[in-house]
Protein backbone atom coordinates (compact mmCIF):
# COMPACT_ATOMS: atom_id res chain seq x y z
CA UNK A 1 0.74 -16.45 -20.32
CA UNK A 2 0.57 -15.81 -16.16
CA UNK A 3 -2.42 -15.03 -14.64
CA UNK A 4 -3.35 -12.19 -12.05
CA UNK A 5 -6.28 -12.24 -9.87
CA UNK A 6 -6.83 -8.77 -8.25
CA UNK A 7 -8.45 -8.04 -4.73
CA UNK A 8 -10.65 -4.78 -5.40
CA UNK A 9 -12.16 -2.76 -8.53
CA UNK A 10 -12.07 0.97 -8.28
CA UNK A 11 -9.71 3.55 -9.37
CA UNK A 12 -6.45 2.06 -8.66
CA UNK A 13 -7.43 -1.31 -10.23
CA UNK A 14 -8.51 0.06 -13.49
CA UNK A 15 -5.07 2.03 -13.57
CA UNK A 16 -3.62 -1.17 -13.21
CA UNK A 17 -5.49 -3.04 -15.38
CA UNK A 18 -4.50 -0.33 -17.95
CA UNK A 19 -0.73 -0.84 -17.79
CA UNK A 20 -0.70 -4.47 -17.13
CA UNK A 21 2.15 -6.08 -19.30
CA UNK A 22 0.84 -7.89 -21.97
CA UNK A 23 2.78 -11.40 -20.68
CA UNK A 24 -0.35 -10.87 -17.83
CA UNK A 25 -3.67 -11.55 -17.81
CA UNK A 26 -6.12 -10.44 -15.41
CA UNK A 27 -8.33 -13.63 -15.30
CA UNK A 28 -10.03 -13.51 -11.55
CA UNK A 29 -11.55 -9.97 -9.86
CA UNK A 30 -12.19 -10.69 -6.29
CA UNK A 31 -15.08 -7.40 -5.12
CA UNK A 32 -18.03 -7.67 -2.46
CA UNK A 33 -20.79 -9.98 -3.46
CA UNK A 34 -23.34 -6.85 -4.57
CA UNK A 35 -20.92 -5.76 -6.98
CA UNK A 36 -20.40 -9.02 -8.23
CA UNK A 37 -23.07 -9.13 -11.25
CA UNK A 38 -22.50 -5.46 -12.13
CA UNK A 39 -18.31 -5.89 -12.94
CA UNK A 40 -18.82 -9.31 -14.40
CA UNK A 41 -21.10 -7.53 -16.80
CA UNK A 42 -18.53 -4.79 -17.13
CA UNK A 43 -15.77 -7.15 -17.86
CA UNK A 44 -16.98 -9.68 -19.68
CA UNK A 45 -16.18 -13.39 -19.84
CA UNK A 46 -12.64 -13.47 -19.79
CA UNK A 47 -12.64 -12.52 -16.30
CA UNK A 48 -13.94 -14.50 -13.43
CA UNK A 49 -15.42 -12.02 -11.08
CA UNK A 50 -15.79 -13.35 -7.56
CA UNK A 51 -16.44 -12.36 -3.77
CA UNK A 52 -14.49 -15.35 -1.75
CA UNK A 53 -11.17 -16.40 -2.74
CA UNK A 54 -12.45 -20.16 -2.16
CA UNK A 55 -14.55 -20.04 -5.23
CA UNK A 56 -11.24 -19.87 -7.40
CA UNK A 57 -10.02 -23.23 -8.39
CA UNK A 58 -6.64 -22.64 -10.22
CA UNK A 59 -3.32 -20.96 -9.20
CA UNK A 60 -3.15 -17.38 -9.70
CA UNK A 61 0.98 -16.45 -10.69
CA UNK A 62 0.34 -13.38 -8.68
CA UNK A 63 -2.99 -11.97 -6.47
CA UNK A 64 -2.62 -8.39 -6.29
CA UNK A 65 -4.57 -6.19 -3.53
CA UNK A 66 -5.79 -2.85 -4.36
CA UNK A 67 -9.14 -2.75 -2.27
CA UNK A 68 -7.87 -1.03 1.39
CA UNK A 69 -7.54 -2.82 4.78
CA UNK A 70 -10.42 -4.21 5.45
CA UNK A 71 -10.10 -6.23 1.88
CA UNK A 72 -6.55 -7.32 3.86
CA UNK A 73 -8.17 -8.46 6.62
CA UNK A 74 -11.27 -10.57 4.60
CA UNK A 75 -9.43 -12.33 1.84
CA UNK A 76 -5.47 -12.35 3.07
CA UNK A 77 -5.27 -15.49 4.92
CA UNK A 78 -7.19 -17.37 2.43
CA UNK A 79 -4.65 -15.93 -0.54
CA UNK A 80 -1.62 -16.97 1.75
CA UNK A 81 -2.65 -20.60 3.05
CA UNK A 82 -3.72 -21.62 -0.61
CA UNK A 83 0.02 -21.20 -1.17
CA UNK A 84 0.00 -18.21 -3.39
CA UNK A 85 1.74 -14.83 -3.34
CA UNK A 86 0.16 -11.88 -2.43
CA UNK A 87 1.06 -8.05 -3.40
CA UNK A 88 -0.41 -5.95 -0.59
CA UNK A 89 -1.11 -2.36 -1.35
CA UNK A 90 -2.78 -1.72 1.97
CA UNK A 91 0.75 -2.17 4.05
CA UNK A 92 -1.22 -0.27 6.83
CA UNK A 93 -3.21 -3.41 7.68
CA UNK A 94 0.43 -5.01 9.06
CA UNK A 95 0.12 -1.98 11.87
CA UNK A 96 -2.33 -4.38 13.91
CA UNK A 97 -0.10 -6.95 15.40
CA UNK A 98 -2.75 -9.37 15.08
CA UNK A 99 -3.35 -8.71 11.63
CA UNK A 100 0.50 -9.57 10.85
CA UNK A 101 0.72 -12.53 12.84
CA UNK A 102 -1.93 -14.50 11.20
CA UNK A 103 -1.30 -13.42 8.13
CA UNK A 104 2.35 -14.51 8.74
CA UNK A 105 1.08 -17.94 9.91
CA UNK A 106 -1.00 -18.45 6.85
CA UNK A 107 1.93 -17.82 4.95
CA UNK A 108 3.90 -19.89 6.72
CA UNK A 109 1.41 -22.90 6.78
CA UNK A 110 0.72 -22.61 2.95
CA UNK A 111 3.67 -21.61 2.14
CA UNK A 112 2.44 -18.55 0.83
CA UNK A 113 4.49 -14.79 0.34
CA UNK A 114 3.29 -11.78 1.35
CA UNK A 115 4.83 -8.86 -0.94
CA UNK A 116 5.09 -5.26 0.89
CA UNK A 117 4.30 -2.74 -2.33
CA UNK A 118 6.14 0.45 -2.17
CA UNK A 119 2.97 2.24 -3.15
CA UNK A 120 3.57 6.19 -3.08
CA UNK A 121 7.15 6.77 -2.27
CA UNK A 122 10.50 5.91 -3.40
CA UNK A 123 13.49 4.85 -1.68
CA UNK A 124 12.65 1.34 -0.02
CA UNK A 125 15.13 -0.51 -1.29
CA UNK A 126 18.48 1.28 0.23
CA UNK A 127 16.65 1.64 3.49
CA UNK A 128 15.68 -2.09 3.21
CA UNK A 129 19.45 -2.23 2.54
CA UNK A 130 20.51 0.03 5.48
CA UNK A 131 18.79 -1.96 7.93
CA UNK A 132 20.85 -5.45 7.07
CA UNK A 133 24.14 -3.55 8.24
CA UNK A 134 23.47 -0.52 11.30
CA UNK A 135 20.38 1.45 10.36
CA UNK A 136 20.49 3.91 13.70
CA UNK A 137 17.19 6.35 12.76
CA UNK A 138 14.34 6.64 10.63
CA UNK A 139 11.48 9.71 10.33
CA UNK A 140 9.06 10.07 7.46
CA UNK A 141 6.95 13.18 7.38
CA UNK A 142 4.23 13.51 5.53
CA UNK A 143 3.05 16.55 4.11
CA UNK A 144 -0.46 17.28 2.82
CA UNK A 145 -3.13 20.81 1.81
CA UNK A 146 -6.06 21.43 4.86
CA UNK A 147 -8.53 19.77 2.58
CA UNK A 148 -6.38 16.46 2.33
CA UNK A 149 -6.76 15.96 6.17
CA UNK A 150 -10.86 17.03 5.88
CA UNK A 151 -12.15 13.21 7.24
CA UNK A 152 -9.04 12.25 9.34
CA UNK A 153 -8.77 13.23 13.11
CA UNK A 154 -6.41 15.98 11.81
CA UNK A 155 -9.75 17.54 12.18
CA UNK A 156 -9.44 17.73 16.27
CA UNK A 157 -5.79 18.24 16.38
CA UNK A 158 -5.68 21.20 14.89
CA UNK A 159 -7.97 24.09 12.93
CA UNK A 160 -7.64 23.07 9.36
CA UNK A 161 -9.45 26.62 8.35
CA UNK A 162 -7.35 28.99 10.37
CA UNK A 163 -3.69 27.64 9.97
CA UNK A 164 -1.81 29.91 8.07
CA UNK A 165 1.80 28.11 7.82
CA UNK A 166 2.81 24.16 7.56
CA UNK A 167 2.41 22.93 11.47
CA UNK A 168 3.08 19.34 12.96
CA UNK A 169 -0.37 18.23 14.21
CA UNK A 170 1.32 14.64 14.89
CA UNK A 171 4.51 13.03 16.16
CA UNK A 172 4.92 9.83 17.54
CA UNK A 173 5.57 6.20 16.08
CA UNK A 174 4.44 4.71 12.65
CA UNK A 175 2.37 1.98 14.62
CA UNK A 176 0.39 5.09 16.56
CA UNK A 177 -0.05 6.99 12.91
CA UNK A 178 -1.43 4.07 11.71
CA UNK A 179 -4.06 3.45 14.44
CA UNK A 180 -4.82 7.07 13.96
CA UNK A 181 -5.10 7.72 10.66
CA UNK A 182 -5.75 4.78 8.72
CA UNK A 183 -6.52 6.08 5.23
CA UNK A 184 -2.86 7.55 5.34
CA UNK A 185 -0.99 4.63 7.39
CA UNK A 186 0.45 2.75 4.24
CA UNK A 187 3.32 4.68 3.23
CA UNK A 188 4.59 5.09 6.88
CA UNK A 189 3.90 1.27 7.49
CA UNK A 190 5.76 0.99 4.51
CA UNK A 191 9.03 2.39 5.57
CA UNK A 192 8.65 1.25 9.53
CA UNK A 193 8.78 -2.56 7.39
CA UNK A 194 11.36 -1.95 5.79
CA UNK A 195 13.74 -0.05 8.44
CA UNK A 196 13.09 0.02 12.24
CA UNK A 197 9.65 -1.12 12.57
CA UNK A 198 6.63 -0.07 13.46
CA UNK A 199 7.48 0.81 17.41
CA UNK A 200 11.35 2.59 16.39
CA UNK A 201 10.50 4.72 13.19
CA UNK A 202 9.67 8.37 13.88
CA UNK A 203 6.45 10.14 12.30
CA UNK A 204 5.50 13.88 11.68
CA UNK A 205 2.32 14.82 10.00
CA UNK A 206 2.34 17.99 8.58
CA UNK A 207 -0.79 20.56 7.18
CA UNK A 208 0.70 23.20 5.19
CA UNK A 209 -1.83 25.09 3.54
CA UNK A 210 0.22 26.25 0.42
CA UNK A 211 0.86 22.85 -0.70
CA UNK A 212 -1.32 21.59 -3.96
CA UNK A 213 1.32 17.73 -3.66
CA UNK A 214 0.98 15.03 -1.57
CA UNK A 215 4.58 15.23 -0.09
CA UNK A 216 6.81 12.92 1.50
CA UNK A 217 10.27 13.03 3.02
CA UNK A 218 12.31 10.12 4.41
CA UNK A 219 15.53 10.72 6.66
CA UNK A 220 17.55 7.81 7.60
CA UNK A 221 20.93 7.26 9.42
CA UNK A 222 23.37 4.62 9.83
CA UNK A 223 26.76 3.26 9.70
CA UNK A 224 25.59 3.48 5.73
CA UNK A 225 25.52 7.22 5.74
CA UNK A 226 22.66 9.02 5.80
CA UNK A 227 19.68 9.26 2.95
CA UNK A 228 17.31 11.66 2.47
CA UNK A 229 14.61 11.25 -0.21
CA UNK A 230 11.87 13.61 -1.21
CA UNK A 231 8.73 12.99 -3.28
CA UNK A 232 5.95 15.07 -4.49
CA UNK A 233 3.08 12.82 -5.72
CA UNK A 234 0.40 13.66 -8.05
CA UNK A 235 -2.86 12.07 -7.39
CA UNK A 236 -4.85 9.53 -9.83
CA UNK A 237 -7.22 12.14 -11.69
CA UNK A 238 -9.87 9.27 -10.98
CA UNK A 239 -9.73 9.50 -7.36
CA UNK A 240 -7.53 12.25 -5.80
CA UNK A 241 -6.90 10.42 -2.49
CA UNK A 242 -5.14 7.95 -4.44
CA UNK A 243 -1.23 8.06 -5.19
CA UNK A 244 -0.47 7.79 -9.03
CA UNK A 245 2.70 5.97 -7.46
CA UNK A 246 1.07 3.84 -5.69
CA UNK A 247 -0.93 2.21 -8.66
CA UNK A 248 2.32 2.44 -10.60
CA UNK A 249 4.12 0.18 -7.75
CA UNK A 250 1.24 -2.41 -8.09
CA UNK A 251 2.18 -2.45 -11.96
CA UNK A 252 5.82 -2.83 -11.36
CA UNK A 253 5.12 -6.27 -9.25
CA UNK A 254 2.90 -7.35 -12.05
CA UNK A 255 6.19 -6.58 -14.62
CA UNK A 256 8.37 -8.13 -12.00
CA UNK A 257 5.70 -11.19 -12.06
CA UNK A 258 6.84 -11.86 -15.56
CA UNK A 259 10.37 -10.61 -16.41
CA UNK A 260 13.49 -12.57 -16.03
CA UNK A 261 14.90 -9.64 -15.13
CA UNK A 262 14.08 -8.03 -11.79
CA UNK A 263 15.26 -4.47 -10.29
């Protein structure tokens, strides 16, 4: 049986660690050191709860990250120089160019992978495959309800309580959407990696308060065509700023970890 260690516990984790497939075990739970004694007592034996990925002595088949940027930032390097291959759910983090680079170079040195999760939208693959042969444009707008921008600095852009009709509050690059808004940087990361990149793929951030969905549209052209994919994602019901997706697209890797068969 392969073996998972996972970067983070809260609601995205334990969705995962609902659905894993059964040829995977979870056998190493990296969290911060204060949690440490509380999920080991959660878990159990079985799983080796830890704060530093240096205390883990083995070879994880897969580490999976589900724990936000700053979890990219602490443990990433040390996943990718010991050699191993990482699942990042937090594709945001790649948005600081420093970030990337080092995390590249670990890679490189340890001969590491870094995997680039889908997380809450769909599509990825035919723009990945756009890009190898003319990809020409890419925008991804993201659509969300007043109160799902309450936190961001949506807040000073425009009047969350008085906007009667969906209005773009933000347009400019994926790389300046992530700076701005962090907590909603990894699905447009997501798609700037696997099109145009970070400085060439076109953001709009949308409030529309009728919406009760998370909503996200991706336009592409090329000498492919053109492709134009919608989603409306439901949130976990653990944590509604968390994409059901998103946890799902952690799952598939962890299927994909295992089966011969890969799609």
């Amino acid at each position: 049986m392969k073996q998972l260690m996972m970067i983070g516990f809260g609601a995205m984790a334990r969705e995962v660690l609902a659905l894993l497939p059964v040829e995977l075990s979870l056998k190493w739970l990296l969290v911060p050191a204060s949690r440490v004694a509380e999920v080991q007592a959660e878990l159990g034996p079985a799983v080796t709860v830890l704060s530093r990925v240096e205390d883990c002595a083995a070879t994880p088949d897969l580490v999976v990250e589900c724990a936000g940027q700053a979890a990219v930032r602490e443990h990433g390097s040390a996943v990718l120089a010991r050699g191993w291959t990482l699942g990042l759910i937090s594709v945001g983090a790649l948005a600081d160019e420093a970030l990337a680079r080092d995390l590249r170079l670990a890679a490189a040195q340890g001969e590491g992978r870094i995997l680039a999760l889908a997380g809450a939208i769909a599509g990825i693959d035919g723009l990945a495959a756009a890009r190898e042969g003319g990809l020409e444009a890419v925008t991804y707008q993201g659509r969300k309800s007043p109160q799902s921008w309450r936190g961001s600095p949506a807040e000073s852009l425009v009047d969350l309580d008085g906007v009667t009709e969906p209005t773009v509050f933000f347009s400019g690059t994926a790389r300046e959407a992530a700076r701005l808004f962090p907590a909603n940087a990894n699905v447009a990361a997501t798609i700037a990696l696997a099109g145009l990149g970070m400085d060439h793929t076109r953001v709009e951030l949308v409030v529309d308060p009728d919406s009760r969905r998370n909503q996200h549209r991706i336009r592409a052209s090329g000498r492919f065509g053109e492709l134009d994919i919608a989603l409306s994602g439901l949130p976990l019901a653990a944590n509604p700023k968390t994409s059901t997706l998103a946890a799902l697209s952690v799952v598939r890797a962890c299927r994909q970890c295992t089966d011969p068969l890969v799609i």
